[in-house]
PDB file of N, CA and C in Angstrom:
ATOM      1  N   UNK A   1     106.231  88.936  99.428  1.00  0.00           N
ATOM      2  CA  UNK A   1     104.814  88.956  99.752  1.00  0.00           C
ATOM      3  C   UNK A   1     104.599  88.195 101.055  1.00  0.00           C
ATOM      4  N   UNK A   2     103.616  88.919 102.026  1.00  0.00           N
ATOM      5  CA  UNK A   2     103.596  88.406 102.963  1.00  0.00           C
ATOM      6  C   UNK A   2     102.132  87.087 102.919  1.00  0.00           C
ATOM      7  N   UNK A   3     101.905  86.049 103.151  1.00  0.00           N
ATOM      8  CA  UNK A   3     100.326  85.738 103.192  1.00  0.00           C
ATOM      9  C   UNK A   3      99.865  85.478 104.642  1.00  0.00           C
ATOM     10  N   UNK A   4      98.749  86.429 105.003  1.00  0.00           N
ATOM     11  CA  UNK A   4      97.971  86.594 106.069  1.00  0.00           C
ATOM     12  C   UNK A   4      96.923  85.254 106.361  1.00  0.00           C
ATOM     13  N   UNK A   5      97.544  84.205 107.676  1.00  0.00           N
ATOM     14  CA  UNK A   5      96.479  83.271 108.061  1.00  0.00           C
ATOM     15  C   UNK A   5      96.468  83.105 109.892  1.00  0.00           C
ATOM     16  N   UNK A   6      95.891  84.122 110.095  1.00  0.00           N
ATOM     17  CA  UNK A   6      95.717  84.085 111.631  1.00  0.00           C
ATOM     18  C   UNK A   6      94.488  83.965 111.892  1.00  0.00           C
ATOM     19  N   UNK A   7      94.302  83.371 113.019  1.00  0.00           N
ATOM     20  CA  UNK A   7      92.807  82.733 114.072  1.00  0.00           C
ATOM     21  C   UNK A   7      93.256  83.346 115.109  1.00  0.00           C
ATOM     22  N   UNK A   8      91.977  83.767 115.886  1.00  0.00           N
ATOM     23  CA  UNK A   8      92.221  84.139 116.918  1.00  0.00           C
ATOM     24  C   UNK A   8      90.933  84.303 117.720  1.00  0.00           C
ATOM     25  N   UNK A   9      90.481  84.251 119.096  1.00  0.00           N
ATOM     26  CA  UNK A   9      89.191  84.531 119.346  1.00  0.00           C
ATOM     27  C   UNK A   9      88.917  85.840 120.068  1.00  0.00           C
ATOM     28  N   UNK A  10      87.906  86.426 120.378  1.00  0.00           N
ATOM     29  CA  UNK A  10      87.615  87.718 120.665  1.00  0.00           C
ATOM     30  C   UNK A  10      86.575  87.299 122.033  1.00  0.00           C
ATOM     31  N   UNK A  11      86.869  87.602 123.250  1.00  0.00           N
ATOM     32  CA  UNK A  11      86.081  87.388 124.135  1.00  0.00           C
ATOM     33  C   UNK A  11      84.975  88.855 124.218  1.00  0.00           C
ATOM     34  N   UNK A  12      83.513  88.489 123.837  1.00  0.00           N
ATOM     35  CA  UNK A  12      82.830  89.665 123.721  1.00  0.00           C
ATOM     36  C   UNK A  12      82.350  89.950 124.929  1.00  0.00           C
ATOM     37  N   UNK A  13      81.819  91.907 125.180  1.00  0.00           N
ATOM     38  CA  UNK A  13      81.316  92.080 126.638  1.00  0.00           C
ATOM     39  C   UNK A  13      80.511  91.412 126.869  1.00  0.00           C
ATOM     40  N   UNK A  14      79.414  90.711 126.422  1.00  0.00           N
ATOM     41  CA  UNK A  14      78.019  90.758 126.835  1.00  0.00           C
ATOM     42  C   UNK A  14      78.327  89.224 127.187  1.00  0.00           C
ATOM     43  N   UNK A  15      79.873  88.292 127.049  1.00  0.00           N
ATOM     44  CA  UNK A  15      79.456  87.388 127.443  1.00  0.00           C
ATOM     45  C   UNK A  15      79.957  86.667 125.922  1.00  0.00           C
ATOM     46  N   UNK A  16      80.255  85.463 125.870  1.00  0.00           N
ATOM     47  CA  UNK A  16      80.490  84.706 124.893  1.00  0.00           C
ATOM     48  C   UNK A  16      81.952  84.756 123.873  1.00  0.00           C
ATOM     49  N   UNK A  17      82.086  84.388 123.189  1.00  0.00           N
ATOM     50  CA  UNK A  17      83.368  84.464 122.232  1.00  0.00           C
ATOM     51  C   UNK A  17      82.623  84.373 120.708  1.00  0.00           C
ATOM     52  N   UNK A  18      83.605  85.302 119.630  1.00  0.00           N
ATOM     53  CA  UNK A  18      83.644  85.162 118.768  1.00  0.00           C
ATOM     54  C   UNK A  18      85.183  84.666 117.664  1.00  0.00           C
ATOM     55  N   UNK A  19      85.036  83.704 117.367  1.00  0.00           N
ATOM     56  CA  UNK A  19      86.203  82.480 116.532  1.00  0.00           C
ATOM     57  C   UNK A  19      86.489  83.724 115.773  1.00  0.00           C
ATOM     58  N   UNK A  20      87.700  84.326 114.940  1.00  0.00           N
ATOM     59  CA  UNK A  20      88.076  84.971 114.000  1.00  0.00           C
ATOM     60  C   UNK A  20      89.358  84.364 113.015  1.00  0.00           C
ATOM     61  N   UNK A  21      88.754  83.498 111.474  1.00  0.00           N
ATOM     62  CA  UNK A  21      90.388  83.871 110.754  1.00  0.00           C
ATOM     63  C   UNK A  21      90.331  84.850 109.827  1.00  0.00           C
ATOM     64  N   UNK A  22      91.430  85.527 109.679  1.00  0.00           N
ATOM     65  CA  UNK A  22      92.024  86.292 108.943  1.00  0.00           C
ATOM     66  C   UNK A  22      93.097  85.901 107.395  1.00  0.00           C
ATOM     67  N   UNK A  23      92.173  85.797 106.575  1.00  0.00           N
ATOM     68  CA  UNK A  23      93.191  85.788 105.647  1.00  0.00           C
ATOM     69  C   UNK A  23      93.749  86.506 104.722  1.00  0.00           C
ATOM     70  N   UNK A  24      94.969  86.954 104.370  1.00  0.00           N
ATOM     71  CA  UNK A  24      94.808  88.048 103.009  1.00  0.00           C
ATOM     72  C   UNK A  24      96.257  87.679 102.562  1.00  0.00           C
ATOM     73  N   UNK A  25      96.799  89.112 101.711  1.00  0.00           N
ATOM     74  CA  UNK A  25      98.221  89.536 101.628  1.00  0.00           C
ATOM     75  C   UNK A  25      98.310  90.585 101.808  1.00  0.00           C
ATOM     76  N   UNK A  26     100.132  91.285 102.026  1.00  0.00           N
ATOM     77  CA  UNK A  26     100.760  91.860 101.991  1.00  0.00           C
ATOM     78  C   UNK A  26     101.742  92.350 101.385  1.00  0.00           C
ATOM     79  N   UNK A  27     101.811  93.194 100.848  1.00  0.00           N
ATOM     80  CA  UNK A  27     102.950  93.345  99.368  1.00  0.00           C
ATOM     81  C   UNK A  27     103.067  94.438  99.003  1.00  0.00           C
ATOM     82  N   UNK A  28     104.641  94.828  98.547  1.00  0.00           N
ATOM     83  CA  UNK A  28     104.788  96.133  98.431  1.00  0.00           C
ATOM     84  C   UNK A  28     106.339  95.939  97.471  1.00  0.00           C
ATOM     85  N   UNK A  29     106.961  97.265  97.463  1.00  0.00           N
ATOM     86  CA  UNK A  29     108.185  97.307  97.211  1.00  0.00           C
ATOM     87  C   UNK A  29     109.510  96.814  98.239  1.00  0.00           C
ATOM     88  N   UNK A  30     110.574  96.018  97.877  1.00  0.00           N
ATOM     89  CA  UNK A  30     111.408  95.491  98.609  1.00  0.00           C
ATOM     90  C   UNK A  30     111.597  96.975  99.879  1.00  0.00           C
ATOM     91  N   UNK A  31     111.749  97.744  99.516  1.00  0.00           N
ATOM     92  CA  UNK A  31     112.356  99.065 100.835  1.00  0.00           C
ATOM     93  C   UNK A  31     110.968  99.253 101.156  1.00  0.00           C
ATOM     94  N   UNK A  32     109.819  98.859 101.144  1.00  0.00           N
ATOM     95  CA  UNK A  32     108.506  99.682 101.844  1.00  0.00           C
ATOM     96  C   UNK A  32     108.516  98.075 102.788  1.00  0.00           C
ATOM     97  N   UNK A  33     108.490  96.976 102.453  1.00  0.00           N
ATOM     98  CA  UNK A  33     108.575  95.855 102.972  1.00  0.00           C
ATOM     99  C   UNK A  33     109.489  95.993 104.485  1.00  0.00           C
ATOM    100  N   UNK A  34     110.718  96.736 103.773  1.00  0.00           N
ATOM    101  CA  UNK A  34     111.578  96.053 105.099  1.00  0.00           C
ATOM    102  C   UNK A  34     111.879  96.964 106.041  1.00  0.00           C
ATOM    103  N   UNK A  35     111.085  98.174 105.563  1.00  0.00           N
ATOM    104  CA  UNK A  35     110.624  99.608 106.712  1.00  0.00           C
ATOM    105  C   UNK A  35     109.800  98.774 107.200  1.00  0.00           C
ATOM    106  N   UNK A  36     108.651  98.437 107.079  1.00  0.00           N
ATOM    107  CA  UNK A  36     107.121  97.772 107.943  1.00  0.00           C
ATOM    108  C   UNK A  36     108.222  96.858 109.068  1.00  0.00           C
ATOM    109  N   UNK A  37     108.802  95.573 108.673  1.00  0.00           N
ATOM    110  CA  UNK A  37     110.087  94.549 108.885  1.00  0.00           C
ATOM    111  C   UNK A  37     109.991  95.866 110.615  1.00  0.00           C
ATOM    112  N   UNK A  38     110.995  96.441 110.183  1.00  0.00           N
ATOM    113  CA  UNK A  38     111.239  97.357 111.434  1.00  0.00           C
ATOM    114  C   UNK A  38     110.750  98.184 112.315  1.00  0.00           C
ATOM    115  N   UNK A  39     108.801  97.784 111.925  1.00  0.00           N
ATOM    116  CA  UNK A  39     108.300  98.990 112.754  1.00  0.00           C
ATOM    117  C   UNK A  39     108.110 100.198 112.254  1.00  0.00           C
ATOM    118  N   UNK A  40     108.642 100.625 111.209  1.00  0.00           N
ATOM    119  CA  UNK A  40     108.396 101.984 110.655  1.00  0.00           C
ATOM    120  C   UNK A  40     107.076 102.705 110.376  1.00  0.00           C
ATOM    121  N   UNK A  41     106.716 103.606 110.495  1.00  0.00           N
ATOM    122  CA  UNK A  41     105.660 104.497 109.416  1.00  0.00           C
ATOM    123  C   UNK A  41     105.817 104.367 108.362  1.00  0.00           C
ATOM    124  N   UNK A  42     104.687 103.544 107.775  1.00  0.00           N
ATOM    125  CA  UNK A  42     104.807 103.815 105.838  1.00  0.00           C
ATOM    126  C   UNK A  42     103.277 104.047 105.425  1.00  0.00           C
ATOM    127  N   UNK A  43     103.325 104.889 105.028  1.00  0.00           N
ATOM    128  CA  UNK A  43     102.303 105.540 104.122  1.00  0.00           C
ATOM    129  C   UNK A  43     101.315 104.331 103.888  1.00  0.00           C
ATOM    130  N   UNK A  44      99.714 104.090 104.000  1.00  0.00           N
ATOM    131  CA  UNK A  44      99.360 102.897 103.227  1.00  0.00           C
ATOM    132  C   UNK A  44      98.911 103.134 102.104  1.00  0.00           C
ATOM    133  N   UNK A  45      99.142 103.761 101.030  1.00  0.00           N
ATOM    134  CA  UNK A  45      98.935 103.848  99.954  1.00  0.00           C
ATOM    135  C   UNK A  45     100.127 103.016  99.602  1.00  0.00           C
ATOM    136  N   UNK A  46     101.562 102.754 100.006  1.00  0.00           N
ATOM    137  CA  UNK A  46     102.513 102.354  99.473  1.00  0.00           C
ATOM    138  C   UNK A  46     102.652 101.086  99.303  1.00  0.00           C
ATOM    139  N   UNK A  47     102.128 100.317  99.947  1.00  0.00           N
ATOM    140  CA  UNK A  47     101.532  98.884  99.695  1.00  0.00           C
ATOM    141  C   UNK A  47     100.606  98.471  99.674  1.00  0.00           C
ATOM    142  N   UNK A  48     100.299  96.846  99.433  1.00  0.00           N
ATOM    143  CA  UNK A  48      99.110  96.529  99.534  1.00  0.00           C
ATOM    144  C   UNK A  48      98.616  95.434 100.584  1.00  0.00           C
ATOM    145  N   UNK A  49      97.307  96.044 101.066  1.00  0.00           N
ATOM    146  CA  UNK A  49      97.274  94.946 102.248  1.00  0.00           C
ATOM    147  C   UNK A  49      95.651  94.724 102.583  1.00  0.00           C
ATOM    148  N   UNK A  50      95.488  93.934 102.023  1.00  0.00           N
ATOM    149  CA  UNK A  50      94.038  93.483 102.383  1.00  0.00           C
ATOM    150  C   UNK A  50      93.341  91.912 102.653  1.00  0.00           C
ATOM    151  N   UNK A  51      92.218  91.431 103.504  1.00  0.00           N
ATOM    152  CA  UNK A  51      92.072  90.175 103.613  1.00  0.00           C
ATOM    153  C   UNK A  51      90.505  90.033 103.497  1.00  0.00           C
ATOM    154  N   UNK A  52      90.253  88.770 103.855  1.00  0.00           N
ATOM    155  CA  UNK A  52      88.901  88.408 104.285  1.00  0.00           C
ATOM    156  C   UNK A  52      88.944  87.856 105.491  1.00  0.00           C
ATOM    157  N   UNK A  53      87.947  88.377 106.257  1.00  0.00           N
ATOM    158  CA  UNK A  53      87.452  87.917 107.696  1.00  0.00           C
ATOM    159  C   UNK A  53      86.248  87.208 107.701  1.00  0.00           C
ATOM    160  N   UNK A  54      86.501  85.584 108.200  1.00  0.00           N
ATOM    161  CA  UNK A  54      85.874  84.764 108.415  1.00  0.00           C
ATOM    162  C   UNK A  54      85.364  84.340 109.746  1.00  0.00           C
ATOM    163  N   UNK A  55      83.918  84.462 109.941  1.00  0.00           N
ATOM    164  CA  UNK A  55      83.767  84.033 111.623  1.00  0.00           C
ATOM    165  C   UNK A  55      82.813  83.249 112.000  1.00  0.00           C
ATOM    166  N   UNK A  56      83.130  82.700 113.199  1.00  0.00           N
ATOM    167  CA  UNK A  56      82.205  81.541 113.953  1.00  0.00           C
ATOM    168  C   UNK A  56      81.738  82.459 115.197  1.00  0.00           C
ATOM    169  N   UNK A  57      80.354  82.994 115.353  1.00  0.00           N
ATOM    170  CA  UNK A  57      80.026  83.683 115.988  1.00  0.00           C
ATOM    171  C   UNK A  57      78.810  82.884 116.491  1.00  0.00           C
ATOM    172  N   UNK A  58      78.666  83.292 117.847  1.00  0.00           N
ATOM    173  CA  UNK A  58      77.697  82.542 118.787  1.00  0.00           C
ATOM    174  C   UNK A  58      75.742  82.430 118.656  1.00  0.00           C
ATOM    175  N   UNK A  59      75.260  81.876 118.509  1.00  0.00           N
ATOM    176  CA  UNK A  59      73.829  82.698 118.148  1.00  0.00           C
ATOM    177  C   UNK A  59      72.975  83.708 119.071  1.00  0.00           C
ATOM    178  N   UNK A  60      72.449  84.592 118.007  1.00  0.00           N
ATOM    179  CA  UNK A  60      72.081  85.802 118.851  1.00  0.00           C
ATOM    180  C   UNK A  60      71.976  87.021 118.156  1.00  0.00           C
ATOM    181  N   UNK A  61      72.854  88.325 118.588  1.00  0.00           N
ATOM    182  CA  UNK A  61      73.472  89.820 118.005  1.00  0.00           C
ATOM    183  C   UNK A  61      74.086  89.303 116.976  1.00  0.00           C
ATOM    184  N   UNK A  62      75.017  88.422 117.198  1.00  0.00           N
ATOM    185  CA  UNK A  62      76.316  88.470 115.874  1.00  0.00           C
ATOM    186  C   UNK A  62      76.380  87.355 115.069  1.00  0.00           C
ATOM    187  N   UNK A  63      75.287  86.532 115.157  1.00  0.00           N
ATOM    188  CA  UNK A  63      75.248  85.315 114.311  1.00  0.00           C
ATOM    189  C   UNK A  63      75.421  85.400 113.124  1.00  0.00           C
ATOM    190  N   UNK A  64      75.016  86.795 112.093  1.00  0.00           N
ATOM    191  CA  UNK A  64      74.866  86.759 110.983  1.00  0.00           C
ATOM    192  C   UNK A  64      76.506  87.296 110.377  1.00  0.00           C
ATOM    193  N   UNK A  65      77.325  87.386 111.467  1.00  0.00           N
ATOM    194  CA  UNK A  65      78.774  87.112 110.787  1.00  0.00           C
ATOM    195  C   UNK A  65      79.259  86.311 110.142  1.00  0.00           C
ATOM    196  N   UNK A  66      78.582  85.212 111.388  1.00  0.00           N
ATOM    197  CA  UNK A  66      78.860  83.970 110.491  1.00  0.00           C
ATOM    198  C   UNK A  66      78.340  82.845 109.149  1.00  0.00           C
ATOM    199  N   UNK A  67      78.058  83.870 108.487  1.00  0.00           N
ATOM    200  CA  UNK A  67      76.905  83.752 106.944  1.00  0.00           C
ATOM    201  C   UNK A  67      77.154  84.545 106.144  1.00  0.00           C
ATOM    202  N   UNK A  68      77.933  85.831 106.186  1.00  0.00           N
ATOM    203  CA  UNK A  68      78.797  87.059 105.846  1.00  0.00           C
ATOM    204  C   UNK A  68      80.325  87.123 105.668  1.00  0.00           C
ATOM    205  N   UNK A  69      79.874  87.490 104.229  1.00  0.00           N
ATOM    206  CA  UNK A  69      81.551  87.563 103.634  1.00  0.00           C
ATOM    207  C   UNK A  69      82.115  88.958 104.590  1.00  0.00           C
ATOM    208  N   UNK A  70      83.320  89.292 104.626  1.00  0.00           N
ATOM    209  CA  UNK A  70      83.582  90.335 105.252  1.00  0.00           C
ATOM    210  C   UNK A  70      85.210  90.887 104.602  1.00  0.00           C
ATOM    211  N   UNK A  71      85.429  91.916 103.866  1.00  0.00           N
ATOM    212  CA  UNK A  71      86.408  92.588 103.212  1.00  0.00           C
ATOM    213  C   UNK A  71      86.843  93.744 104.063  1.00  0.00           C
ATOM    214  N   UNK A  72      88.191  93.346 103.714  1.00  0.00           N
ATOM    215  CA  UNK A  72      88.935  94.083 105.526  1.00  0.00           C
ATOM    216  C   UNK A  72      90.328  95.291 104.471  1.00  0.00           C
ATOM    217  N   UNK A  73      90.731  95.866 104.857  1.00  0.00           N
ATOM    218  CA  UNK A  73      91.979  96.326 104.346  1.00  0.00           C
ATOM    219  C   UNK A  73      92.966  96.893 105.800  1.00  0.00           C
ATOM    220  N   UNK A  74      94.295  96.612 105.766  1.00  0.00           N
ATOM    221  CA  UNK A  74      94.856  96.820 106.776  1.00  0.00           C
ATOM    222  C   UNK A  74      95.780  98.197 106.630  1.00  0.00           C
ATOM    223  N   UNK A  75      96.611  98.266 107.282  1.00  0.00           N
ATOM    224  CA  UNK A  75      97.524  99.327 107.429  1.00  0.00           C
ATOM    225  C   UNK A  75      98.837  99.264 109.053  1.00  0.00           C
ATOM    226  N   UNK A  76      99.898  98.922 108.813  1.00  0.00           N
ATOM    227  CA  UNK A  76     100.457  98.502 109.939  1.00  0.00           C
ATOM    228  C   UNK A  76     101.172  99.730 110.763  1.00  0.00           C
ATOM    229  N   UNK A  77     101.006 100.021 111.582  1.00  0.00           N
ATOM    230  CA  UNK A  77     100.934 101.288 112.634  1.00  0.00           C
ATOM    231  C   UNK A  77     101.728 100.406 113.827  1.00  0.00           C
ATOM    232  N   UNK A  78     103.283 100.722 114.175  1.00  0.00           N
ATOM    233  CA  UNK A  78     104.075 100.098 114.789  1.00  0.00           C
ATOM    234  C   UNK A  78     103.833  98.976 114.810  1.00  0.00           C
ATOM    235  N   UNK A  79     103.617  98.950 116.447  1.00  0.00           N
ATOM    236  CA  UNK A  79     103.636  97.396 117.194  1.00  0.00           C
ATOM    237  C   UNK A  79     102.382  96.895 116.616  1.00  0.00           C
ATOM    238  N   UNK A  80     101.606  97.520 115.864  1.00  0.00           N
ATOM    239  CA  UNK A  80      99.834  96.779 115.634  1.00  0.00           C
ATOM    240  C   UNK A  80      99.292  97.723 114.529  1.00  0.00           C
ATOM    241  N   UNK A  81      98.144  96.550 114.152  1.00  0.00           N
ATOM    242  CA  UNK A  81      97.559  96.361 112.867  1.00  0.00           C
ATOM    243  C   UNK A  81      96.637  97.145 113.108  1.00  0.00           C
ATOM    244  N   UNK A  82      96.294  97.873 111.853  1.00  0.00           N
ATOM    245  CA  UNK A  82      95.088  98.645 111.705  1.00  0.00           C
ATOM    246  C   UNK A  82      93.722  98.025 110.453  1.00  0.00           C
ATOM    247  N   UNK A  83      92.604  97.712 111.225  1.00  0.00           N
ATOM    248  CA  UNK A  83      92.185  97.117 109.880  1.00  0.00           C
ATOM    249  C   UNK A  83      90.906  97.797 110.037  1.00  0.00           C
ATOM    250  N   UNK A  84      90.105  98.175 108.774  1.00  0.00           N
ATOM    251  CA  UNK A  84      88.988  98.615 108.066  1.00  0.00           C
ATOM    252  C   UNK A  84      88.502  97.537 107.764  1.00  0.00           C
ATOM    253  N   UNK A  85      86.986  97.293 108.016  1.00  0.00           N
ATOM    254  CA  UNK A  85      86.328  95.855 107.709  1.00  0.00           C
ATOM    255  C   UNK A  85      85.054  96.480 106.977  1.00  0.00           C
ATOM    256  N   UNK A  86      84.525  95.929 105.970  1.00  0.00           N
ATOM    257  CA  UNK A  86      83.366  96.208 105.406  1.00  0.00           C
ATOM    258  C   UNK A  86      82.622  94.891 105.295  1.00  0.00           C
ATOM    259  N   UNK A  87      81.067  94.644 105.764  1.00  0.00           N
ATOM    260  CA  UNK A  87      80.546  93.376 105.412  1.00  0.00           C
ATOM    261  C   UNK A  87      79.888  93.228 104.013  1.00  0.00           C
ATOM    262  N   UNK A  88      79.806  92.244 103.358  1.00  0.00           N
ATOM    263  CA  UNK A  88      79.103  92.644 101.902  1.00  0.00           C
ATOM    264  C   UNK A  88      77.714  91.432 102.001  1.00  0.00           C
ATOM    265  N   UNK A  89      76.898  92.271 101.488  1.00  0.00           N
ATOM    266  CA  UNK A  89      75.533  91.425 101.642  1.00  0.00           C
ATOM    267  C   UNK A  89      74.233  92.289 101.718  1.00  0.00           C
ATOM    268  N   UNK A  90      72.872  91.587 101.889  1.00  0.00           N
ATOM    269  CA  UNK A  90      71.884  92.402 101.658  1.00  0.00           C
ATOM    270  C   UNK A  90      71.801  93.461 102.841  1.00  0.00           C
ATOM    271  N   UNK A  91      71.344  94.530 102.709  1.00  0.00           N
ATOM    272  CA  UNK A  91      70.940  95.409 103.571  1.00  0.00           C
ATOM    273  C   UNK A  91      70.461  95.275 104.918  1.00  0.00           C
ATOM    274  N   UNK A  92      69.155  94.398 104.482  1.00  0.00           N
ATOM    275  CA  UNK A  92      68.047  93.837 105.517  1.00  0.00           C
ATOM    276  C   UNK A  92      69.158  92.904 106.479  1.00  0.00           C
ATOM    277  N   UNK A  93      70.138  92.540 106.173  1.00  0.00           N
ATOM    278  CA  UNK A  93      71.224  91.550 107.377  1.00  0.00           C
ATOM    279  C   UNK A  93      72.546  92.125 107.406  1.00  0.00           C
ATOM    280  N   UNK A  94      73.150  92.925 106.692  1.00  0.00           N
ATOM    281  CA  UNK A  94      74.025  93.399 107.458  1.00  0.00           C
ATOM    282  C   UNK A  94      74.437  94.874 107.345  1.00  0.00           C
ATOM    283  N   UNK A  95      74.712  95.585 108.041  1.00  0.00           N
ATOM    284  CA  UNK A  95      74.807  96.559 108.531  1.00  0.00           C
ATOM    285  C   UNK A  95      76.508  97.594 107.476  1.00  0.00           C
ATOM    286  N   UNK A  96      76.263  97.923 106.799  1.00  0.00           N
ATOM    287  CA  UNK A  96      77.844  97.941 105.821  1.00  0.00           C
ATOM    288  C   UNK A  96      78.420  99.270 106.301  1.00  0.00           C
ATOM    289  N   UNK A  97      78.228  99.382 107.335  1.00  0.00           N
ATOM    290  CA  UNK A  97      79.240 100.621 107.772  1.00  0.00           C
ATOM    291  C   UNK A  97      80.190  99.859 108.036  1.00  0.00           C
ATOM    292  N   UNK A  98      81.488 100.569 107.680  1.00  0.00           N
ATOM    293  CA  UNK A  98      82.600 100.920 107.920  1.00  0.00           C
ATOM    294  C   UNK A  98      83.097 100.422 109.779  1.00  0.00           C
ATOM    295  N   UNK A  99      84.170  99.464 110.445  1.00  0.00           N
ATOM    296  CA  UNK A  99      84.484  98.603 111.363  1.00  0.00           C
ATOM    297  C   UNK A  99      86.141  99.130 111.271  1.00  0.00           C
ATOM    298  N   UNK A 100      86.138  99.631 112.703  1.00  0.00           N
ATOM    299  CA  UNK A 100      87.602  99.663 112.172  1.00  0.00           C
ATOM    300  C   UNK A 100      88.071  98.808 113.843  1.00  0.00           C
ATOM    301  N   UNK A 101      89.020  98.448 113.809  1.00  0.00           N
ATOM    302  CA  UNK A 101      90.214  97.362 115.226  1.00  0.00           C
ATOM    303  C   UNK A 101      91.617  97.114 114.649  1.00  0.00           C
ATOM    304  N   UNK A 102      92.075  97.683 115.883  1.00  0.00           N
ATOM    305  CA  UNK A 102      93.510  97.988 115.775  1.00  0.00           C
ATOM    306  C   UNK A 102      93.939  96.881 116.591  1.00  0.00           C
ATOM    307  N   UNK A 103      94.845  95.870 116.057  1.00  0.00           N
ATOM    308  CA  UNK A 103      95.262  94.336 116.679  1.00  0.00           C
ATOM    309  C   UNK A 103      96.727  94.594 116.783  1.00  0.00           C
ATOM    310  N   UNK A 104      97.175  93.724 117.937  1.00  0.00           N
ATOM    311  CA  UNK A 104      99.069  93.614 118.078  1.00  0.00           C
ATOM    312  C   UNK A 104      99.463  92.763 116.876  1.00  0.00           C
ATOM    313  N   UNK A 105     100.169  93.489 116.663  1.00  0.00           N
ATOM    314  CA  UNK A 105     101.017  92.741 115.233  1.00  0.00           C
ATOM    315  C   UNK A 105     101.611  91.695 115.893  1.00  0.00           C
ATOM    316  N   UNK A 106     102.259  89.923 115.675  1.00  0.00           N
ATOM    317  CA  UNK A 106     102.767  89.176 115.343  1.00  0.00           C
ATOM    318  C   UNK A 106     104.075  89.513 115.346  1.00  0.00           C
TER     319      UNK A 106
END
């Protein structure tokens, strides 16, 4: 099992930064594990990979990230991560469509 704890910041267009950690797991069968290990294509149904995204966002557009749980599921696509983010919360503050960002894998 892998456990997911990366920070990282996101310099936004309009100006400012947004703080990002990432936490989750990763887990699968020993041979789906050590295909990913090498870069491979693996199916993401074949493991499991999901986190929570936590953020320190500037006040303004994106403040209400940072007051918002946020449920992510990944999928690793070579050199980089594929993640699906959903925010969970009332309507009236956040917006629950579907976020997708593709990050360099580690």
């Amino acid at each position: 099992m892998v456990e997911l704890d990366a920070r990282f910041v996101v310099r936004l267009l309009e100006g400012g930064l947004l703080s990002v950690r990432n936490q989750g797991y990763r887990h699968g069968p020993p041979e789906v594990m050590a295909a990913l290990a090498r870069g491979e294509q693996v199916p993401a149904h074949a493991y499991y990979f999901c986190s929570v995204l936590w953020f320190e966002a500037p006040e303004g557009r994106l403040s209400w990230l940072g007051r918002t749980l946020v449920l992510a599921t990944g999928t690793r696509e070579g050199a980089a991560v594929r993640f699906e983010a959903a925010a969970m919360g009332p309507p009236e503050e956040v917006n629950k469509s579907m976020a997708t960002a593709a990050v360099p894998a580690p």
